[in-house]
N, C-alpha and C. Protein backbone atom coordinates (compact mmCIF):
# COMPACT_ATOMS: atom_id res chain seq x y z
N UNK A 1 0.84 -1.18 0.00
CA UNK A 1 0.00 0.00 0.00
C UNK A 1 0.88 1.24 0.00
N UNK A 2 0.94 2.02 -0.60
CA UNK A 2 1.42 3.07 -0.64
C UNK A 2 0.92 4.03 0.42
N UNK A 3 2.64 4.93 0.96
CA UNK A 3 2.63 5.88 1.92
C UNK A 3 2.02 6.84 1.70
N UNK A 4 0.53 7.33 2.51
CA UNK A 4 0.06 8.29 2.06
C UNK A 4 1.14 9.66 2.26
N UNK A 5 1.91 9.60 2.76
CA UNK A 5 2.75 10.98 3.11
C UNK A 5 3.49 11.27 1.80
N UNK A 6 3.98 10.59 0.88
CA UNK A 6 4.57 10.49 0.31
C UNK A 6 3.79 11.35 -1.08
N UNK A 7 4.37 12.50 -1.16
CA UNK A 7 3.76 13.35 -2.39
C UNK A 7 4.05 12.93 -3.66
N UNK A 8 3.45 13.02 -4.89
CA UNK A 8 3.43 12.99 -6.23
C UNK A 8 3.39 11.07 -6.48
N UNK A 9 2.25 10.68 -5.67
CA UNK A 9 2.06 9.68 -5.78
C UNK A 9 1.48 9.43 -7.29
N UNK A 10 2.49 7.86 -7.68
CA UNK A 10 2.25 7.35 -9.17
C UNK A 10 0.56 6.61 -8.93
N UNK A 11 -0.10 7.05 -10.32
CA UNK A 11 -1.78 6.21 -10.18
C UNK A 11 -1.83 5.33 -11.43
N UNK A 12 -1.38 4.05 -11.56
CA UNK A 12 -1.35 3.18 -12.30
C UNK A 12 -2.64 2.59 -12.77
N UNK A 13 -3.15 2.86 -13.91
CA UNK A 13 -4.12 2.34 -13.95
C UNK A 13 -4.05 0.66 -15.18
N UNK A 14 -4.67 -0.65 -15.02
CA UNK A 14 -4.85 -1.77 -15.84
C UNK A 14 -6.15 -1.91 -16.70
N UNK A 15 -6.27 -1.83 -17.54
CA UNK A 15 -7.49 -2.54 -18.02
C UNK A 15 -7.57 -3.48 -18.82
N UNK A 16 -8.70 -4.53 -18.98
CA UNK A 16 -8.87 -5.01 -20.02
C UNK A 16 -10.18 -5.33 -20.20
N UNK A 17 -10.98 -6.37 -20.53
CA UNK A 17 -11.93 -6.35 -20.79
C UNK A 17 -13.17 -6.43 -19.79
N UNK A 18 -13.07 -7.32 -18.95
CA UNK A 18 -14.14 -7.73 -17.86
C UNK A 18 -13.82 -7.83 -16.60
N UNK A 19 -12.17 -7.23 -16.61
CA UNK A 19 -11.88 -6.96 -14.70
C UNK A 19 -12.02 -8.36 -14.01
N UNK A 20 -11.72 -9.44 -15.08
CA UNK A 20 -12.09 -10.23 -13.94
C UNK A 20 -10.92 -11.69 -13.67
N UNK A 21 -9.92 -10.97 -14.68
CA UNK A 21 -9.28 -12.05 -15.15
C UNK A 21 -7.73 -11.52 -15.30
N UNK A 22 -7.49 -11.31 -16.33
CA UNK A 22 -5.98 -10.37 -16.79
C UNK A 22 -5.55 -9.07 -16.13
N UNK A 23 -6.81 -8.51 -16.00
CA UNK A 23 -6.31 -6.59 -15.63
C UNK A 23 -6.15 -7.50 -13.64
N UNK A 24 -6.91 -8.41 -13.31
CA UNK A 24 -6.51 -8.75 -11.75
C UNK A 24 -5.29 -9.22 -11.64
N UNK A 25 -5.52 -10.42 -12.66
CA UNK A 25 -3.98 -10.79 -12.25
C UNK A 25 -2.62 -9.70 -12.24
N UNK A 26 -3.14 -8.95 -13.22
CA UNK A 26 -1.79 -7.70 -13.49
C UNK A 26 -1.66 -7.18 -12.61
N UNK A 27 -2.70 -6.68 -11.64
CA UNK A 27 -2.85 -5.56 -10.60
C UNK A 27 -2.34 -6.09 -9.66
N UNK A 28 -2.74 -7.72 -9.24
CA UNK A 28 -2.13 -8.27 -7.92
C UNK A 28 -0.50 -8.21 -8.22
N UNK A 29 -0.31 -8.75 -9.10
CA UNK A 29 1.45 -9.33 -9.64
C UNK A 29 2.01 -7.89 -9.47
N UNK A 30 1.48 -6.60 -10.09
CA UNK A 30 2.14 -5.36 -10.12
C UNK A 30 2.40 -4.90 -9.06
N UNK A 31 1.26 -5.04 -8.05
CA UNK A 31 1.02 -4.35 -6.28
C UNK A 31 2.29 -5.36 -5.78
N UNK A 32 2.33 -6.55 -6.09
CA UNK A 32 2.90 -7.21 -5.14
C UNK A 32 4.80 -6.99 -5.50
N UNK A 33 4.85 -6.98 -6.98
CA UNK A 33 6.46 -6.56 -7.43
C UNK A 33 6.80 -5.08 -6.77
N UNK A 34 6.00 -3.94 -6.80
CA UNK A 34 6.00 -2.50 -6.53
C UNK A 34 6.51 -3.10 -5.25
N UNK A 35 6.13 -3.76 -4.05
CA UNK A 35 5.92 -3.61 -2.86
C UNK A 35 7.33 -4.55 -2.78
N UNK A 36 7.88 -5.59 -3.31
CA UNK A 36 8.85 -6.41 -3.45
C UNK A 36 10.12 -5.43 -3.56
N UNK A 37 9.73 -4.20 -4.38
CA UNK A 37 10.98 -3.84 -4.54
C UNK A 37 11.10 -2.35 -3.52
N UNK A 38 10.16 -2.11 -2.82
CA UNK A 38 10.24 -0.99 -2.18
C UNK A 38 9.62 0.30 -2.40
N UNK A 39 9.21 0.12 -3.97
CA UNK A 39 8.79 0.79 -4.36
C UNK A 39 6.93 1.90 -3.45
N UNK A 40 6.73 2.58 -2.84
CA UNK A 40 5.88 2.79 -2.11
C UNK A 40 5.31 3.94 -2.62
N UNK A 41 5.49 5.02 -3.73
CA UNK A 41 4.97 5.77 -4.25
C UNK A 41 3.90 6.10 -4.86
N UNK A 42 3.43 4.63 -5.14
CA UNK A 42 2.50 3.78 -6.48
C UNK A 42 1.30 3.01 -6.35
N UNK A 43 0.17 3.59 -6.74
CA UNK A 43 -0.46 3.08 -6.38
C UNK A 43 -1.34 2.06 -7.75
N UNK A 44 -2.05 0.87 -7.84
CA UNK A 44 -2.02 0.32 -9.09
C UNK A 44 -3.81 0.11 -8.82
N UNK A 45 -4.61 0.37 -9.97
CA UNK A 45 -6.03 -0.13 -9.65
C UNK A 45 -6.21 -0.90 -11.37
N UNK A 46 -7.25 -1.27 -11.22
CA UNK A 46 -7.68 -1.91 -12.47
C UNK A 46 -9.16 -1.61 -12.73
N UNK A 47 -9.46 -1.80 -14.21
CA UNK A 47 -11.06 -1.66 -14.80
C UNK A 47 -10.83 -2.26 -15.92
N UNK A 48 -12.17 -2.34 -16.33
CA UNK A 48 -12.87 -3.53 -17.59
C UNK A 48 -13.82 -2.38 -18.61
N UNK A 49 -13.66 -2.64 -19.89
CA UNK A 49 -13.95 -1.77 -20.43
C UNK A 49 -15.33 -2.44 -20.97
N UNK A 50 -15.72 -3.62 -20.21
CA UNK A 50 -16.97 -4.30 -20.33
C UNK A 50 -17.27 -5.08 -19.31
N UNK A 51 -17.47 -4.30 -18.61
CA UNK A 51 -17.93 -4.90 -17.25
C UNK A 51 -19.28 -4.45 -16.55
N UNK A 52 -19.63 -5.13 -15.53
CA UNK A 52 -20.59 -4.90 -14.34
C UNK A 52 -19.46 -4.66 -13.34
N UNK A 53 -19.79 -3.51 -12.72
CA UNK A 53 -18.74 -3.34 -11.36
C UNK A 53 -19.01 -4.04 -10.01
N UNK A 54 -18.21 -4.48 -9.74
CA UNK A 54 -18.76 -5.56 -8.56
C UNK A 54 -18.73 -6.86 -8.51
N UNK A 55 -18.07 -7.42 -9.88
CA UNK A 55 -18.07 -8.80 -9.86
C UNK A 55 -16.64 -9.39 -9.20
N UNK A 56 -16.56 -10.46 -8.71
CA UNK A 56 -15.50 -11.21 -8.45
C UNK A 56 -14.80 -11.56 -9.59
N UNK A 57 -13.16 -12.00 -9.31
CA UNK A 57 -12.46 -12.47 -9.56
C UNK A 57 -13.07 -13.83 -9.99
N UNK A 58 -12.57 -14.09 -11.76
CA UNK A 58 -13.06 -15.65 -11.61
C UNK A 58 -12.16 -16.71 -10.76
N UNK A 59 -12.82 -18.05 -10.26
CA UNK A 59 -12.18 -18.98 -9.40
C UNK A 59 -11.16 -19.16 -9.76
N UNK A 60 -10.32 -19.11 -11.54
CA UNK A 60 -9.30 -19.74 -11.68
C UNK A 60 -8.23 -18.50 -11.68
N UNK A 61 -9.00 -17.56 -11.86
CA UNK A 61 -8.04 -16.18 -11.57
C UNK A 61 -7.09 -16.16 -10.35
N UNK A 62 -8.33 -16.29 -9.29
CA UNK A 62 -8.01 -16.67 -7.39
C UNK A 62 -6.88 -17.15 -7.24
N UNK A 63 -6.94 -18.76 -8.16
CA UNK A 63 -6.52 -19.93 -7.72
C UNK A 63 -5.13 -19.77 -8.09
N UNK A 64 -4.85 -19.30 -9.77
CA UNK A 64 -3.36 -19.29 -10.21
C UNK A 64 -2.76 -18.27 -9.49
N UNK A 65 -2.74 -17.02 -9.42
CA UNK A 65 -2.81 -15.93 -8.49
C UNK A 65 -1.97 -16.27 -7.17
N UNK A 66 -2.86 -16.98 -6.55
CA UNK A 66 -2.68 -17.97 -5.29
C UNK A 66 -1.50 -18.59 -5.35
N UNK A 67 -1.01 -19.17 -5.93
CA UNK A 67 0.18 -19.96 -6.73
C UNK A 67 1.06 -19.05 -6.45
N UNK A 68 0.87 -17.94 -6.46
CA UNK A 68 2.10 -17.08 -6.76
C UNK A 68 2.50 -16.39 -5.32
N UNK A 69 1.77 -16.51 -4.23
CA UNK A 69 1.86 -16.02 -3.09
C UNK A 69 0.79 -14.68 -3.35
N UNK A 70 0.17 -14.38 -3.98
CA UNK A 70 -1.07 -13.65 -4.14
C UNK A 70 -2.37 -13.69 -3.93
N UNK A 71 -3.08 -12.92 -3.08
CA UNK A 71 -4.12 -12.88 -2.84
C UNK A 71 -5.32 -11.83 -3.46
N UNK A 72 -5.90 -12.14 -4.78
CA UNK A 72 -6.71 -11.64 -5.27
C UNK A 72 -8.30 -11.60 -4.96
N UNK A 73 -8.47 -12.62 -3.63
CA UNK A 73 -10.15 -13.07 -3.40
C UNK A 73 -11.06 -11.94 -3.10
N UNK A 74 -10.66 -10.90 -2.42
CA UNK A 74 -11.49 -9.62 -1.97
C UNK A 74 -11.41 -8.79 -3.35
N UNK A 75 -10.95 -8.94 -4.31
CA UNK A 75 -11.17 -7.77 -5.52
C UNK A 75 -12.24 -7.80 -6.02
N UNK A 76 -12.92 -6.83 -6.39
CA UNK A 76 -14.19 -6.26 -7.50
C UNK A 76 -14.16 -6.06 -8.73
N UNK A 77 -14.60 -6.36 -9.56
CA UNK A 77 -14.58 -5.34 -10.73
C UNK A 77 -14.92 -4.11 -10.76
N UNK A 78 -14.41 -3.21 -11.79
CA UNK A 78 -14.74 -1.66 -11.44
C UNK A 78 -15.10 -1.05 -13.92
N UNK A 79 -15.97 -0.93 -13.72
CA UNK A 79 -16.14 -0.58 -14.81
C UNK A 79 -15.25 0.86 -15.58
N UNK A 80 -14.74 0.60 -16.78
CA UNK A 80 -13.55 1.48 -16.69
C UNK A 80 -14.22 2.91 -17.02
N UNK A 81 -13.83 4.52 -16.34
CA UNK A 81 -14.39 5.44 -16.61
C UNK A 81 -13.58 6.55 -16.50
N UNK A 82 -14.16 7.80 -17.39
CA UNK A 82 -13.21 9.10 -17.43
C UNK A 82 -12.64 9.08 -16.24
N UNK A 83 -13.45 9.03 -15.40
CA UNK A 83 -12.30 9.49 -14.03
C UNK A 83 -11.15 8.64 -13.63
N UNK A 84 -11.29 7.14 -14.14
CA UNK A 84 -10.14 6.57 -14.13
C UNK A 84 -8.57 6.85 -14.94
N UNK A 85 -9.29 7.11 -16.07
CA UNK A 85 -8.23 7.75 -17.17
C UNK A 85 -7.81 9.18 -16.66
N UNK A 86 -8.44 10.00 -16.12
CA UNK A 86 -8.07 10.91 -15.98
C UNK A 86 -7.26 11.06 -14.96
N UNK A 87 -7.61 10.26 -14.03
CA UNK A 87 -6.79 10.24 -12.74
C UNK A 87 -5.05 9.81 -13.06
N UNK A 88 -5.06 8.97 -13.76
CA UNK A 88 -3.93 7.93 -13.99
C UNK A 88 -3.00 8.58 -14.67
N UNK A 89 -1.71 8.02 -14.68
CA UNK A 89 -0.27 8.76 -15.05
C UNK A 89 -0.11 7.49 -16.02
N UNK A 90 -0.37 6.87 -15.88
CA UNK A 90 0.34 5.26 -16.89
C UNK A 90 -1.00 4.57 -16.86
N UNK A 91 -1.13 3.67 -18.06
CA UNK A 91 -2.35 3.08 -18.53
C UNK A 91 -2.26 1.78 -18.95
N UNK A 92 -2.14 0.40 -18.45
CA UNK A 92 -1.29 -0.70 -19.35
C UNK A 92 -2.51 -0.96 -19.55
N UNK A 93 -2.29 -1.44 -21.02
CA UNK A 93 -3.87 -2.15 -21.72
C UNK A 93 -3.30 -3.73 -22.22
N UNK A 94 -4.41 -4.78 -22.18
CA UNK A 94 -4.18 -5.87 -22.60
C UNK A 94 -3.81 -5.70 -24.07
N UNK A 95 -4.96 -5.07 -24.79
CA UNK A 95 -5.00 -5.30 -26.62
C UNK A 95 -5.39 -3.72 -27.28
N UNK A 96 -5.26 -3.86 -28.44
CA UNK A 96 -5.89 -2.81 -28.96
C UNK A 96 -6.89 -2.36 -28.69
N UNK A 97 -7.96 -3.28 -28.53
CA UNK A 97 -9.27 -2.93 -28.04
C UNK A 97 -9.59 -1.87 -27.01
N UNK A 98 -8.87 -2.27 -25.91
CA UNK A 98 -8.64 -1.24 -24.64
C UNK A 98 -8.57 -0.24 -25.14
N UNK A 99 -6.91 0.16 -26.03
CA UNK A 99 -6.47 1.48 -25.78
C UNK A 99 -7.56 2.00 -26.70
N UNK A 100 -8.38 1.53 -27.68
CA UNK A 100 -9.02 2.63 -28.47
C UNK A 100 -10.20 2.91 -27.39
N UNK A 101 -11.01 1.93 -26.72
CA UNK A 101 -12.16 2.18 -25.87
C UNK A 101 -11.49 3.62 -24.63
N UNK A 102 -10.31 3.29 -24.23
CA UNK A 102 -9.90 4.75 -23.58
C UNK A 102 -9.48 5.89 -24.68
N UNK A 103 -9.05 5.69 -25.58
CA UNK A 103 -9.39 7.30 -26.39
C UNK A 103 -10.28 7.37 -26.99
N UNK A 104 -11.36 6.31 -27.07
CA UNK A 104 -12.75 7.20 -26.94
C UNK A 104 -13.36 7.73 -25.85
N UNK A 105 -13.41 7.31 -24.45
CA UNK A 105 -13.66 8.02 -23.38
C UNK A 105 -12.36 9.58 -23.76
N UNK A 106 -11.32 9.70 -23.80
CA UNK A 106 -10.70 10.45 -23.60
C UNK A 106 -9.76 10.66 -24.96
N UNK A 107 -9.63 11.09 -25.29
CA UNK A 107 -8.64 11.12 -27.10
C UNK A 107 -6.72 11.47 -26.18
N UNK A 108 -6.97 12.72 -25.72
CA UNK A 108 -5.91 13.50 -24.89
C UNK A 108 -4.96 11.83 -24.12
N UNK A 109 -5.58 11.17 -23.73
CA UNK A 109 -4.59 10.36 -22.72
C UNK A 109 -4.07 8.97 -23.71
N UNK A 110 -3.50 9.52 -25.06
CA UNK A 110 -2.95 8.69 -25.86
C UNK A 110 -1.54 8.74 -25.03
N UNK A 111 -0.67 9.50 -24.54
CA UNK A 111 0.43 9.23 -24.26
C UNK A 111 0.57 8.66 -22.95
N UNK A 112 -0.31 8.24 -22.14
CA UNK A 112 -0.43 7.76 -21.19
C UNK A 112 -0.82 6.44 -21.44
N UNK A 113 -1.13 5.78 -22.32
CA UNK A 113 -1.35 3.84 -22.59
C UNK A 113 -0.23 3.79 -23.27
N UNK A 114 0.35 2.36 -22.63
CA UNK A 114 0.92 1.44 -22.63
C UNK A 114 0.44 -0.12 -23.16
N UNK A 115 0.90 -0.79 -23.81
CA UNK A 115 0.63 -2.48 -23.59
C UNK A 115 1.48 -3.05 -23.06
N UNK A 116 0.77 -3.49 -21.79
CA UNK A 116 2.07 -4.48 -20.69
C UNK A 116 2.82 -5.08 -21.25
N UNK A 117 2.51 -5.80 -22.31
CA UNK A 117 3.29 -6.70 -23.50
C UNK A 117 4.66 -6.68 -23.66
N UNK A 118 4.84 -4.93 -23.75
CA UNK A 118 5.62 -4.41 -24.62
C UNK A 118 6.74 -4.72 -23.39
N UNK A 119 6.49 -4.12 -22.19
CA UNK A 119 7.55 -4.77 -20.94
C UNK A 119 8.07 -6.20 -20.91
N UNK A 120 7.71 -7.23 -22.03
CA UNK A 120 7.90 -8.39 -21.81
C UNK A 120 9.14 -8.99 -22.31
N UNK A 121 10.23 -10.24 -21.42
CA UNK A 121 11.49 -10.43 -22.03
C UNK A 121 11.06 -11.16 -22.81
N UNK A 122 10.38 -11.01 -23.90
CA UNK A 122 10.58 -12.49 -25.08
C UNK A 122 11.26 -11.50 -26.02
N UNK A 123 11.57 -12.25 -26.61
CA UNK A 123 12.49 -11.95 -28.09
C UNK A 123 11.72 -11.12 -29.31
N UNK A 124 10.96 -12.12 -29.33
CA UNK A 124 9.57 -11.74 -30.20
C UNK A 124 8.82 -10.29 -29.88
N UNK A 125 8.77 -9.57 -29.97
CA UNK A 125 7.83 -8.22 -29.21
C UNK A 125 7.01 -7.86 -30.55
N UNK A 126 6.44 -8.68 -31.66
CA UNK A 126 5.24 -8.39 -32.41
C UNK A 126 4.08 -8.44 -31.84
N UNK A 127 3.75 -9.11 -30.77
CA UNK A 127 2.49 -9.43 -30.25
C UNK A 127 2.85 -8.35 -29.13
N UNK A 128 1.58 -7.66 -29.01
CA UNK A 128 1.07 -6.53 -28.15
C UNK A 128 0.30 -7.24 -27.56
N UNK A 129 -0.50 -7.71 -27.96
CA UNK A 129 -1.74 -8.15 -26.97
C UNK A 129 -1.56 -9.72 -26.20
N UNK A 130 -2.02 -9.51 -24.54
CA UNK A 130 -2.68 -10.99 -24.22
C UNK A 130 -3.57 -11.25 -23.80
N UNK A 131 -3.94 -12.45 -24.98
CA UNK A 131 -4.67 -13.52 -24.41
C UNK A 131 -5.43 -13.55 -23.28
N UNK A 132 -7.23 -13.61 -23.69
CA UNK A 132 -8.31 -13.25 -22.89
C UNK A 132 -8.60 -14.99 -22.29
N UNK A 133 -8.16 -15.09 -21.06
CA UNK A 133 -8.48 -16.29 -20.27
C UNK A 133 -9.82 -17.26 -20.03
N UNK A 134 -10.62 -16.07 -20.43
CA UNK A 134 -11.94 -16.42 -19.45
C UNK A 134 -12.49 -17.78 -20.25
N UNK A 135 -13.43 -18.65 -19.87
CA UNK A 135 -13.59 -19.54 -20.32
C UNK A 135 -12.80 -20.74 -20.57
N UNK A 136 -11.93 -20.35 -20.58
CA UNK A 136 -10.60 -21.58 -21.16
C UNK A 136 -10.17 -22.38 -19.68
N UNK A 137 -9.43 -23.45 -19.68
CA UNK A 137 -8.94 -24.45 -19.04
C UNK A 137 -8.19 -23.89 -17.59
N UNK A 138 -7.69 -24.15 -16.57
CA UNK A 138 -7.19 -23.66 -15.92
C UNK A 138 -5.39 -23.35 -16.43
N UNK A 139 -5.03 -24.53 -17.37
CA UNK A 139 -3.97 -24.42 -17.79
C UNK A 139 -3.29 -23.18 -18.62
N UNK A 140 -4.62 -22.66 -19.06
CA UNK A 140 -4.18 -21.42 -20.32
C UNK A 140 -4.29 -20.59 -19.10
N UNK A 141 -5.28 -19.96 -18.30
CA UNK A 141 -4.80 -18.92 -17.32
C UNK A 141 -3.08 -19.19 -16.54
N UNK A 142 -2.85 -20.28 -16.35
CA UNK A 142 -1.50 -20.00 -15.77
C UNK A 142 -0.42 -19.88 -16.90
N UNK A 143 -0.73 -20.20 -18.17
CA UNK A 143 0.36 -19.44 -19.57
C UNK A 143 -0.26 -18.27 -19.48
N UNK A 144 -1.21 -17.44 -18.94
CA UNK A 144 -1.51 -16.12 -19.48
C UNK A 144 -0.76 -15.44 -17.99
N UNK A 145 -1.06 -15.92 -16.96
CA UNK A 145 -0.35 -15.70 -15.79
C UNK A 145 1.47 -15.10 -16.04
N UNK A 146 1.64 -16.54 -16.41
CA UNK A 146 3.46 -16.04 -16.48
C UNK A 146 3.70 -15.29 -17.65
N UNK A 147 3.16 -14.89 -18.84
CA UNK A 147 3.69 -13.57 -19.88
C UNK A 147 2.93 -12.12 -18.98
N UNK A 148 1.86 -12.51 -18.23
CA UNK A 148 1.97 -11.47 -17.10
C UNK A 148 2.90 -10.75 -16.54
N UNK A 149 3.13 -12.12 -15.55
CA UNK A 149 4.55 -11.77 -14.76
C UNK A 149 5.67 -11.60 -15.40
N UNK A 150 6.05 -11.77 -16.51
CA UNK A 150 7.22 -11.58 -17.16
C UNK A 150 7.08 -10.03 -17.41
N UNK A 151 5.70 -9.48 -17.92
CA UNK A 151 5.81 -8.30 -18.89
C UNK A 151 5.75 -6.84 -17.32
N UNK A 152 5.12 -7.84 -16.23
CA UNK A 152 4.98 -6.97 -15.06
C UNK A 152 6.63 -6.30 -14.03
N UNK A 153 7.10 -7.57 -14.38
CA UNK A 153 8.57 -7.53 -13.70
C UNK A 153 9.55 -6.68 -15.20
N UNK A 154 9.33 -6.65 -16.36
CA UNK A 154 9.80 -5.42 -17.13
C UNK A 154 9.24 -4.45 -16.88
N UNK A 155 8.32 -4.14 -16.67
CA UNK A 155 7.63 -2.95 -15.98
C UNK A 155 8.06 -2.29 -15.22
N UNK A 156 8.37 -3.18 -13.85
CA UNK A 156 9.07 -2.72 -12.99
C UNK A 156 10.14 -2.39 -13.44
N UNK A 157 11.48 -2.56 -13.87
CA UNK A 157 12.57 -2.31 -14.09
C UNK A 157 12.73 -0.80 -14.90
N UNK A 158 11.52 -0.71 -15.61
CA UNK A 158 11.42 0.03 -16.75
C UNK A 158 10.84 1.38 -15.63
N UNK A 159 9.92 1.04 -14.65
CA UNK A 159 9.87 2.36 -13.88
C UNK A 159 10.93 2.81 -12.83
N UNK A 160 11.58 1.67 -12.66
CA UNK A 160 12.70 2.22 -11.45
C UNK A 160 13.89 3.27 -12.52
N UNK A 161 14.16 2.43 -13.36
CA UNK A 161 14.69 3.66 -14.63
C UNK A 161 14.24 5.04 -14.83
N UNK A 162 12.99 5.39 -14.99
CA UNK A 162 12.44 6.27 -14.92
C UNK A 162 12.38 7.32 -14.50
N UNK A 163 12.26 7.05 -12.85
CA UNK A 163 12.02 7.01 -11.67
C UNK A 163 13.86 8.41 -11.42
């Protein structure tokens, strides 16, 4: 949790589609690397750019999550809105889809999205987008899990640089 004393606090915002799956896992993995490295400035929320606000985490979200020393069970969904975009300094989006649904809420906060992706060590960096979990096996959420964590832990590195 970030120090409230601490001025010019970072407002990270995730989205992707239904808050219930990818933008959680990102948010837990991100809160929990930020906090791994000391980082206390930062604060990380997530929204769904098709959602009901209020829904849970799906079970297999919980469960891989869990795996990781993460606890995602108390999260909500939060439907994504101007005031989120507006609030936020950084914007990681799963796919294209996202970033255009936020510059249609907002055109102005093009330089503020990101695709987590792009933080990721693979070799390959053509693919921007990942892979929407929901429905699928428990096995594909934990491959969507670790290009997570891979693209979350470049992230990190990429803001302590910054920074």
């Amino acid at each position: 949790m970030p120090d409230s004393s601490v001025k010019n606090v970072k407002k990270i915002l995730i989205v992707c589609t239904g808050n219930s799956c990818r933008s959680i896992m990102a948010e837990g993995c991100l809160s929990k690397e930020l906090s791994d490295a000391g980082i206390n400035d930062t604060i990380v929320i997530s929204a769904g750019t098709s959602t009901i606000g209020g829904l849970m985490p799906t079970a297999e979200t919980i469960q891989v999550v869990k795996e990781h020393g993460i606890d995602v069970s108390g999260y909500v969904s939060s439907n994504l809105s101007r005031m989120h975009v507006e609030k936020a300094d950084i914007i990681l989006v799963m796919a294209e889809i996202h970033r255009d649904a936020i510059l249609r809420i907002m055109p102005s906060a093009k330089n503020k999205i990101r695709f987590l992706r792009e933080f990721s060590s693979e070799t390959d960096r053509n693919e921007k987008s990942i892979a929407d979990p929901i429905g699928m096996p428990i096995g594909f959420y934990r491959e969507i899990f670790e290009i997570i964590k891979d693209s979350v832990e470049g992230f990190v590195k990429w803001l302590k640089k910054s920074q």
